[in-house]
PDB file of N, CA and C in Angstrom:
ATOM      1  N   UNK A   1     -20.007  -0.953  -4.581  1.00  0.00           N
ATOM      2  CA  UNK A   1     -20.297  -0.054  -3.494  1.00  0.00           C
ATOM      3  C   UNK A   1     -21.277   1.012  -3.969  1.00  0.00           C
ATOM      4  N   UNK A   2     -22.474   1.419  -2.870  1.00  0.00           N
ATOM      5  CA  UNK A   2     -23.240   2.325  -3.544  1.00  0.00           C
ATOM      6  C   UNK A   2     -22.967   3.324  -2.255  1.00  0.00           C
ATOM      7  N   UNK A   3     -22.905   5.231  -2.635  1.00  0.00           N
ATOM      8  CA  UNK A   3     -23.373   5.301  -1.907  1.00  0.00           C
ATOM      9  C   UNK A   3     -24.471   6.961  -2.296  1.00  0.00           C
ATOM     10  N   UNK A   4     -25.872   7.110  -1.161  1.00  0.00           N
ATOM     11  CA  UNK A   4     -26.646   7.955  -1.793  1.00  0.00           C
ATOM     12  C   UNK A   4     -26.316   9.011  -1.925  1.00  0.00           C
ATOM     13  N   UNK A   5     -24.581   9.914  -1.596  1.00  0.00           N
ATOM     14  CA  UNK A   5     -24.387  10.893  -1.720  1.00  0.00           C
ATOM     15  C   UNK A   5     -24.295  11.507  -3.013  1.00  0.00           C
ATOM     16  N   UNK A   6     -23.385  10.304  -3.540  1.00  0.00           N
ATOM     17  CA  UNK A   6     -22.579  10.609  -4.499  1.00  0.00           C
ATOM     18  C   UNK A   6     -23.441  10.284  -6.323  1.00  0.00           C
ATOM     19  N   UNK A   7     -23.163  11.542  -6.864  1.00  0.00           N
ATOM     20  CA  UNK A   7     -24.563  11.330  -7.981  1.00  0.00           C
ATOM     21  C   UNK A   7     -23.470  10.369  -8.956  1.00  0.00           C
ATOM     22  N   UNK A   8     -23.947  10.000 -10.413  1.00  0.00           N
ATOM     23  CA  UNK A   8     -23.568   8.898 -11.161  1.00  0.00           C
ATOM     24  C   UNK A   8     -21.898   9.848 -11.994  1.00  0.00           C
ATOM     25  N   UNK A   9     -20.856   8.831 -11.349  1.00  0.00           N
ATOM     26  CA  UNK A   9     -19.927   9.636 -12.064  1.00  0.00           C
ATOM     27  C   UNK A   9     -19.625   9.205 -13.661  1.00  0.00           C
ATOM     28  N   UNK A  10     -20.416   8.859 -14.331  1.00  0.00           N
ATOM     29  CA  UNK A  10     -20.623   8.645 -15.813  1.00  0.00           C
ATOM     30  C   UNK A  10     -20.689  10.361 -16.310  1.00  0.00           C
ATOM     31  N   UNK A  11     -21.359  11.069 -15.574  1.00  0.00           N
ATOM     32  CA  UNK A  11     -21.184  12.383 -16.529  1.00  0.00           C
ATOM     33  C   UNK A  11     -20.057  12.954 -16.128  1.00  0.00           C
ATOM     34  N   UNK A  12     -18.926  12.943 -15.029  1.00  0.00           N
ATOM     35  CA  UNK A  12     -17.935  13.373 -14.903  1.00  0.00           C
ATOM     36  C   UNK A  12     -17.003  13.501 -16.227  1.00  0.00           C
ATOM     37  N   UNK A  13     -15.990  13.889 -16.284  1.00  0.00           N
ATOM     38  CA  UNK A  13     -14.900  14.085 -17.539  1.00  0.00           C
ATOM     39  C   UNK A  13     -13.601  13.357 -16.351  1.00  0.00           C
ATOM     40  N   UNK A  14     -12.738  13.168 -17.307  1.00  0.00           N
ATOM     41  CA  UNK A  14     -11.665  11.778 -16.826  1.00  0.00           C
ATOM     42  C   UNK A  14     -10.608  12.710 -15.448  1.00  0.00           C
ATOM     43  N   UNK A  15     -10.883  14.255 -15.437  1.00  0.00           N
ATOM     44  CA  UNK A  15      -9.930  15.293 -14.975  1.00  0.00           C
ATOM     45  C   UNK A  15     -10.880  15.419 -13.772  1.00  0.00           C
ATOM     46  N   UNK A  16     -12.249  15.593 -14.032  1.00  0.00           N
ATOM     47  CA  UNK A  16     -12.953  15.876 -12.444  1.00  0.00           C
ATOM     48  C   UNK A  16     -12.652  14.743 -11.749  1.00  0.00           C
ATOM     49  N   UNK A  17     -12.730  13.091 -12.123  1.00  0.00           N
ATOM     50  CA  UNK A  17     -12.716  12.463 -11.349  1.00  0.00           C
ATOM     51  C   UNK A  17     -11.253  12.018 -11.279  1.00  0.00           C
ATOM     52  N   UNK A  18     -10.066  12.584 -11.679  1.00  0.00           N
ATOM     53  CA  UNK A  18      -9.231  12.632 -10.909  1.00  0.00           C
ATOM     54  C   UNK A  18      -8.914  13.671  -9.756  1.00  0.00           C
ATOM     55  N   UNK A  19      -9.200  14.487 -10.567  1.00  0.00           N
ATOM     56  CA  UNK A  19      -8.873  15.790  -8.852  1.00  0.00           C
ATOM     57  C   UNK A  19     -10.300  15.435  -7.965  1.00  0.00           C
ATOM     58  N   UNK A  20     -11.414  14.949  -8.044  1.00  0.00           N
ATOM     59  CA  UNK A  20     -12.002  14.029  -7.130  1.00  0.00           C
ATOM     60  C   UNK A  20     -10.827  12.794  -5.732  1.00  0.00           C
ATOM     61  N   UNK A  21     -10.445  12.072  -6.689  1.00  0.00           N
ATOM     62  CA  UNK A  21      -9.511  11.320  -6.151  1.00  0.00           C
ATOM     63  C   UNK A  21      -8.654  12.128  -5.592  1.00  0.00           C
ATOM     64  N   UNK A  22      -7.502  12.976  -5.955  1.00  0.00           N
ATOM     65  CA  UNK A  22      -6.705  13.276  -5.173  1.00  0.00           C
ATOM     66  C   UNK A  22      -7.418  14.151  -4.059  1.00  0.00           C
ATOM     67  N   UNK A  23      -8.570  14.813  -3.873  1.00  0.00           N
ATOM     68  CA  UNK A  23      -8.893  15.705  -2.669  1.00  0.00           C
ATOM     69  C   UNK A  23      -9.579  14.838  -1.969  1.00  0.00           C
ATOM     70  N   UNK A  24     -10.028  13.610  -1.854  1.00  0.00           N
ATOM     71  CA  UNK A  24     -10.360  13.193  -0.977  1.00  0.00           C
ATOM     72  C   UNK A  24      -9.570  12.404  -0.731  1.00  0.00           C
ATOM     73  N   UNK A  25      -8.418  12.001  -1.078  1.00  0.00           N
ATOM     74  CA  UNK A  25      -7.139  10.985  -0.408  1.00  0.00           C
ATOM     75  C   UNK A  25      -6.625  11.976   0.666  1.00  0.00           C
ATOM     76  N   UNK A  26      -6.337  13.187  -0.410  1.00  0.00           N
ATOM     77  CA  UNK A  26      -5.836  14.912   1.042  1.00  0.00           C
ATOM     78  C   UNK A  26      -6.740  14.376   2.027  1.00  0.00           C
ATOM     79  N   UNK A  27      -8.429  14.587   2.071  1.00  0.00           N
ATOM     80  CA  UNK A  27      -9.370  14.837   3.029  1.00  0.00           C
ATOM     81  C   UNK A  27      -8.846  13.309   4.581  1.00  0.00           C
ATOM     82  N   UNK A  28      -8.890  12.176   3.656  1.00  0.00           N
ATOM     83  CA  UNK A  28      -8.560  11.114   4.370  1.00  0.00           C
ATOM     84  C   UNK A  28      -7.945  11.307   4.848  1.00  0.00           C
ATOM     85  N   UNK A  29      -6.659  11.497   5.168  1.00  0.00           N
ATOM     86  CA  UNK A  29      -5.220  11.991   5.588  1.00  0.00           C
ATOM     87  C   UNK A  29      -5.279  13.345   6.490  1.00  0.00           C
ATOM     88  N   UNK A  30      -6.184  14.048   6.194  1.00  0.00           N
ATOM     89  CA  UNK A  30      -6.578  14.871   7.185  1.00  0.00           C
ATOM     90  C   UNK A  30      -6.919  14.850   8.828  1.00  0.00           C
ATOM     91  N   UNK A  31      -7.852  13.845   8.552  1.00  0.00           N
ATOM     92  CA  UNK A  31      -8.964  13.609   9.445  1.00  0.00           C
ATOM     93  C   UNK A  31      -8.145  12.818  10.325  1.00  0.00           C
ATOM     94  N   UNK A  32      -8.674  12.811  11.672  1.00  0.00           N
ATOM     95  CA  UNK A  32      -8.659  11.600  12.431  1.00  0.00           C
ATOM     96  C   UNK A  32      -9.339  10.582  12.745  1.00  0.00           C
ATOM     97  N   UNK A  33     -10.316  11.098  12.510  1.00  0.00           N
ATOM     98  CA  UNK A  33     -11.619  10.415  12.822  1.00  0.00           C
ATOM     99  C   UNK A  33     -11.785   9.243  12.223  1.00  0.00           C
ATOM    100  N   UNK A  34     -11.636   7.837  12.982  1.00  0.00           N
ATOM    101  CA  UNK A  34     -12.242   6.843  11.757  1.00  0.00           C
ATOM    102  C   UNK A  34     -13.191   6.832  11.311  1.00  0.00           C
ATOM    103  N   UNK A  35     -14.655   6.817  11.622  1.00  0.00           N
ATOM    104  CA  UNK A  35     -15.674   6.860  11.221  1.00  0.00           C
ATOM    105  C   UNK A  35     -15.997   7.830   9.662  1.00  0.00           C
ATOM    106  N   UNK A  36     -15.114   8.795   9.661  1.00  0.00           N
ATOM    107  CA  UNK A  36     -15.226   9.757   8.862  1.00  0.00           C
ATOM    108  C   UNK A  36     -14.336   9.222   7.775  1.00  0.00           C
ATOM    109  N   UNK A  37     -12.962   8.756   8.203  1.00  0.00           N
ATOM    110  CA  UNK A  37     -12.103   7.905   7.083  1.00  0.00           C
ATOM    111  C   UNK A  37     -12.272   6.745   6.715  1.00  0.00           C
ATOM    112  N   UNK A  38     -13.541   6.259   7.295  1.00  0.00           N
ATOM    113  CA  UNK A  38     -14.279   4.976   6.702  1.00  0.00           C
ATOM    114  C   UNK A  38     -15.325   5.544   5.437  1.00  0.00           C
ATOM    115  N   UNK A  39     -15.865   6.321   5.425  1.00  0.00           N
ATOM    116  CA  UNK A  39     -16.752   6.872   4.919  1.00  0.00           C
ATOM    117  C   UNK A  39     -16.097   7.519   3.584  1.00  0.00           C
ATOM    118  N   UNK A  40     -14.965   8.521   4.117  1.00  0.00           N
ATOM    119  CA  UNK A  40     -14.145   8.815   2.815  1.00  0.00           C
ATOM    120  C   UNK A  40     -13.780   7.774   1.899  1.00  0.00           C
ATOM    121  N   UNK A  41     -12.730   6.718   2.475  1.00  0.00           N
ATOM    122  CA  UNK A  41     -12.903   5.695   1.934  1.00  0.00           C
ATOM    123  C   UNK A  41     -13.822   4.471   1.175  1.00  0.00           C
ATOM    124  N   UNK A  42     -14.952   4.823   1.652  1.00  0.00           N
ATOM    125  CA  UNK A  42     -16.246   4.225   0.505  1.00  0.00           C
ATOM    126  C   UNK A  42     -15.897   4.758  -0.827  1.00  0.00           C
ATOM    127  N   UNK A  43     -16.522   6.344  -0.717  1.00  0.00           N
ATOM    128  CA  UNK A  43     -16.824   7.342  -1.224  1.00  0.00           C
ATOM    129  C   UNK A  43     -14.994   6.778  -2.745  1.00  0.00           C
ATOM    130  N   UNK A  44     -13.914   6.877  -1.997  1.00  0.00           N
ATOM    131  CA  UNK A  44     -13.010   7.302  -2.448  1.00  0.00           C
ATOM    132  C   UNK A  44     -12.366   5.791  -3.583  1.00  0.00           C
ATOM    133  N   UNK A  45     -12.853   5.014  -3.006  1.00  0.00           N
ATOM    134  CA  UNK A  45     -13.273   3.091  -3.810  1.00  0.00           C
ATOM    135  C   UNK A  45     -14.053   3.193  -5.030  1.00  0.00           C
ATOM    136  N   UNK A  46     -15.136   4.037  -4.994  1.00  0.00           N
ATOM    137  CA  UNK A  46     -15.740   4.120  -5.488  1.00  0.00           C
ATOM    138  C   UNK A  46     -15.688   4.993  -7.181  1.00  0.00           C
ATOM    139  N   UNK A  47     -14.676   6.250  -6.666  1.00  0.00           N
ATOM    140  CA  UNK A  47     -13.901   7.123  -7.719  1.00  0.00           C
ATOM    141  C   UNK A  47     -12.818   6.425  -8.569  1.00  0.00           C
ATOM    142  N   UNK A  48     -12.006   5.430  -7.568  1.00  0.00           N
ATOM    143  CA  UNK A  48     -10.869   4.476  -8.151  1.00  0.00           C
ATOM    144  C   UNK A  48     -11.229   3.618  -9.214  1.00  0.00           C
ATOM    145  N   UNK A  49     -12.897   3.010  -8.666  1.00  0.00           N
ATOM    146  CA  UNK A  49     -13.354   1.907  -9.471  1.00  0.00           C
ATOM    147  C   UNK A  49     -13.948   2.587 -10.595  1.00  0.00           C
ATOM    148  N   UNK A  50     -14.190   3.295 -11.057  1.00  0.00           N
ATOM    149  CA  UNK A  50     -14.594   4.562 -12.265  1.00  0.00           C
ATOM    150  C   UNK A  50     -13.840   4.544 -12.952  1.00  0.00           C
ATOM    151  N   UNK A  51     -12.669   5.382 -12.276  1.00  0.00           N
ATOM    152  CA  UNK A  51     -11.170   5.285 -13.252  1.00  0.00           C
ATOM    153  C   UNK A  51     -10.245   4.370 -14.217  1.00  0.00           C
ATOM    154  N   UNK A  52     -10.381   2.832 -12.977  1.00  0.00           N
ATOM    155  CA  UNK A  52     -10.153   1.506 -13.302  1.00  0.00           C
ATOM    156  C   UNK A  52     -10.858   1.182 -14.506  1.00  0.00           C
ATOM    157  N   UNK A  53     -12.122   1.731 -14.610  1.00  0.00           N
ATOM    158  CA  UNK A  53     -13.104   1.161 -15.564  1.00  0.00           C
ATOM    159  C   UNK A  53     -12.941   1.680 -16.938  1.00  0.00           C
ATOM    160  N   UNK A  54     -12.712   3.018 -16.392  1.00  0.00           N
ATOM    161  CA  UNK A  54     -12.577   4.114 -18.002  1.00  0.00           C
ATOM    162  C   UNK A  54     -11.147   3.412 -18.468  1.00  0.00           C
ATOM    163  N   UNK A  55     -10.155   3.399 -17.518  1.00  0.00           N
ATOM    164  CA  UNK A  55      -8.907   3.093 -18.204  1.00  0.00           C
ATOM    165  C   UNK A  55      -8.956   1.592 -19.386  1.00  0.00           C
ATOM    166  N   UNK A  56      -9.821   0.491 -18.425  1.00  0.00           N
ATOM    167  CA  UNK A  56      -9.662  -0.423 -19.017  1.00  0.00           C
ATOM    168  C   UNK A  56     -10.701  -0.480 -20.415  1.00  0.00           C
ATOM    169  N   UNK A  57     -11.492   0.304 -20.552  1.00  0.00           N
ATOM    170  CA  UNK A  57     -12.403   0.726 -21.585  1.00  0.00           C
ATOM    171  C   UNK A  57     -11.538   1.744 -22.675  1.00  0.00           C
ATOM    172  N   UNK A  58     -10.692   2.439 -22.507  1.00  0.00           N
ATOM    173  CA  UNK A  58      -9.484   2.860 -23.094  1.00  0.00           C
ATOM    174  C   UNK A  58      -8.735   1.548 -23.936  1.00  0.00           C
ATOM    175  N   UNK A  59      -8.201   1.226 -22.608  1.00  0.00           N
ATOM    176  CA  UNK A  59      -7.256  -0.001 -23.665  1.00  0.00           C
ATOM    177  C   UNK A  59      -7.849  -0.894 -24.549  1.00  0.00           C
ATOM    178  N   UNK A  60      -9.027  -1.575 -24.363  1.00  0.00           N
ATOM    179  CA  UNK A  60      -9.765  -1.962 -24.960  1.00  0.00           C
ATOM    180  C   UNK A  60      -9.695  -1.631 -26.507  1.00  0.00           C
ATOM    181  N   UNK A  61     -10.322  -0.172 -26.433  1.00  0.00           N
ATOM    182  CA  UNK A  61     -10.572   0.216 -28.134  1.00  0.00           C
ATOM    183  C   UNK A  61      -9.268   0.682 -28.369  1.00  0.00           C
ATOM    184  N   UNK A  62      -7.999   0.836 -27.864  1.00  0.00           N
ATOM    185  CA  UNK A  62      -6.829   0.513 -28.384  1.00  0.00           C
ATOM    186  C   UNK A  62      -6.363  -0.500 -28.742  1.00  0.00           C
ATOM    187  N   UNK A  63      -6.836  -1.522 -28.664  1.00  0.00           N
ATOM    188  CA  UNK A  63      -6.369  -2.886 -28.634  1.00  0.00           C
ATOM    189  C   UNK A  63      -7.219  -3.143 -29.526  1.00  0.00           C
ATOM    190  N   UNK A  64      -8.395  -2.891 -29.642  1.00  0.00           N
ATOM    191  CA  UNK A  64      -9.328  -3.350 -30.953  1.00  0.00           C
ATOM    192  C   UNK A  64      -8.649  -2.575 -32.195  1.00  0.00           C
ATOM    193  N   UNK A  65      -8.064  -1.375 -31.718  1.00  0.00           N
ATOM    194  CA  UNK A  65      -7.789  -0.424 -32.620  1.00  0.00           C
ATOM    195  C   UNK A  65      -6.078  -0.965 -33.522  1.00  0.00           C
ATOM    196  N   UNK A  66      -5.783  -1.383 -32.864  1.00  0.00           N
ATOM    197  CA  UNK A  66      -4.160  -2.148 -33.060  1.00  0.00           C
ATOM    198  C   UNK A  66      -4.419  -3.407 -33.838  1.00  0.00           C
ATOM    199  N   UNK A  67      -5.144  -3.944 -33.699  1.00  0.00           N
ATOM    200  CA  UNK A  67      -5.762  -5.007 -34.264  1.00  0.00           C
ATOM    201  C   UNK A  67      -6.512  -5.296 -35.816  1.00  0.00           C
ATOM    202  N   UNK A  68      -6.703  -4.478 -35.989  1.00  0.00           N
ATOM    203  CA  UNK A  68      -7.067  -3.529 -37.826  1.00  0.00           C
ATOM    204  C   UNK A  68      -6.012  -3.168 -38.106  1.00  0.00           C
ATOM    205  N   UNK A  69      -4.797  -2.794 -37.434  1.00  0.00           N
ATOM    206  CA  UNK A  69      -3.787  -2.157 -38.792  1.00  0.00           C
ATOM    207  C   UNK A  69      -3.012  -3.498 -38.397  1.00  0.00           C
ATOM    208  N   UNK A  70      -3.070  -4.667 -38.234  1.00  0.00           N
ATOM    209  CA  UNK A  70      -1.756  -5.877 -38.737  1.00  0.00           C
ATOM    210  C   UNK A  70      -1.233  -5.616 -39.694  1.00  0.00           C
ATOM    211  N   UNK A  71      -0.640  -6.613 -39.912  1.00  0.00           N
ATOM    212  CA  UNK A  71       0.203  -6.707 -41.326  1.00  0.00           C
ATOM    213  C   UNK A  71      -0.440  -7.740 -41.872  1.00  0.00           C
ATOM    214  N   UNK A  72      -1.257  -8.599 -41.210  1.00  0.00           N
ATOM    215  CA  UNK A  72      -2.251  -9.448 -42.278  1.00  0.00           C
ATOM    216  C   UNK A  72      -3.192  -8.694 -43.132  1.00  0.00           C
ATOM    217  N   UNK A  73      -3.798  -7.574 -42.887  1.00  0.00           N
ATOM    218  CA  UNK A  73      -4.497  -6.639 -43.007  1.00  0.00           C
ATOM    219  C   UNK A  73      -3.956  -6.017 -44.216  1.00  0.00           C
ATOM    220  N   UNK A  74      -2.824  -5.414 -44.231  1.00  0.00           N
ATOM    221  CA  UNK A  74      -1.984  -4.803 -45.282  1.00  0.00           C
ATOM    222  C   UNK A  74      -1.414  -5.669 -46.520  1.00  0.00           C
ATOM    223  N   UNK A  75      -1.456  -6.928 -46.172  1.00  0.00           N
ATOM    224  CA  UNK A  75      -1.162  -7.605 -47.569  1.00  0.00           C
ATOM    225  C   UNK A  75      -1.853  -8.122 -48.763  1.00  0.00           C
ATOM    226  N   UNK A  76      -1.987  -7.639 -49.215  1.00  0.00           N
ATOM    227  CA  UNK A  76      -2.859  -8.356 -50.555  1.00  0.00           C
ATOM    228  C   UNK A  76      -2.190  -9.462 -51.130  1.00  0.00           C
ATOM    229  N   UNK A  77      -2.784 -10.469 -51.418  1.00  0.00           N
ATOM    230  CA  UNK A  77      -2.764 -11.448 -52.021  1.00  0.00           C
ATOM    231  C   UNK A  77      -3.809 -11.922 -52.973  1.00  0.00           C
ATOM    232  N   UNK A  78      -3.491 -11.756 -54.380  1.00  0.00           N
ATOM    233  CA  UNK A  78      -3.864 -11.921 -55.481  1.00  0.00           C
ATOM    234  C   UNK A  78      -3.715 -12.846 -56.485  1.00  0.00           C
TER     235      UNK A  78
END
């Protein structure tokens, strides 16, 4: 999803684009308007899929990171 409002949330920090998320779920829930809670909802897909991304980019280098201390790793055999 693109949309031209919203600038690149790569420079965000992991805390803006959560309180991102939660004020525009508030905003959604606000409104009546569909047109407007269609729009939030782009906008608000778009913050989720960020998050989704960082998280799974997290586990990742945890998992690479878990993966160096085995116990194959720790044994010498001489």
């Amino acid at each position: 999803m693109f949309n031209p409002l919203v600038d690149s949330l790569e420079a965000l920090s992991d805390s803006e684009v959560e309180k991102s998320i939660n004020n525009l779920s508030r905003k959604y829930f606000q409104t009546q308007n569909p047109h407007v809670q269609a729009q939030i909802s782009s906008v608000l897909e778009m913050y989720k899929s960020e998050m989704r991304t960082r998280t799974a980019k997290a586990m990742q280098k945890i998992n690479e990171n878990n993966g160096d201390e085995s116990l194959d790793n720790l044994i010498n055999i001489s």
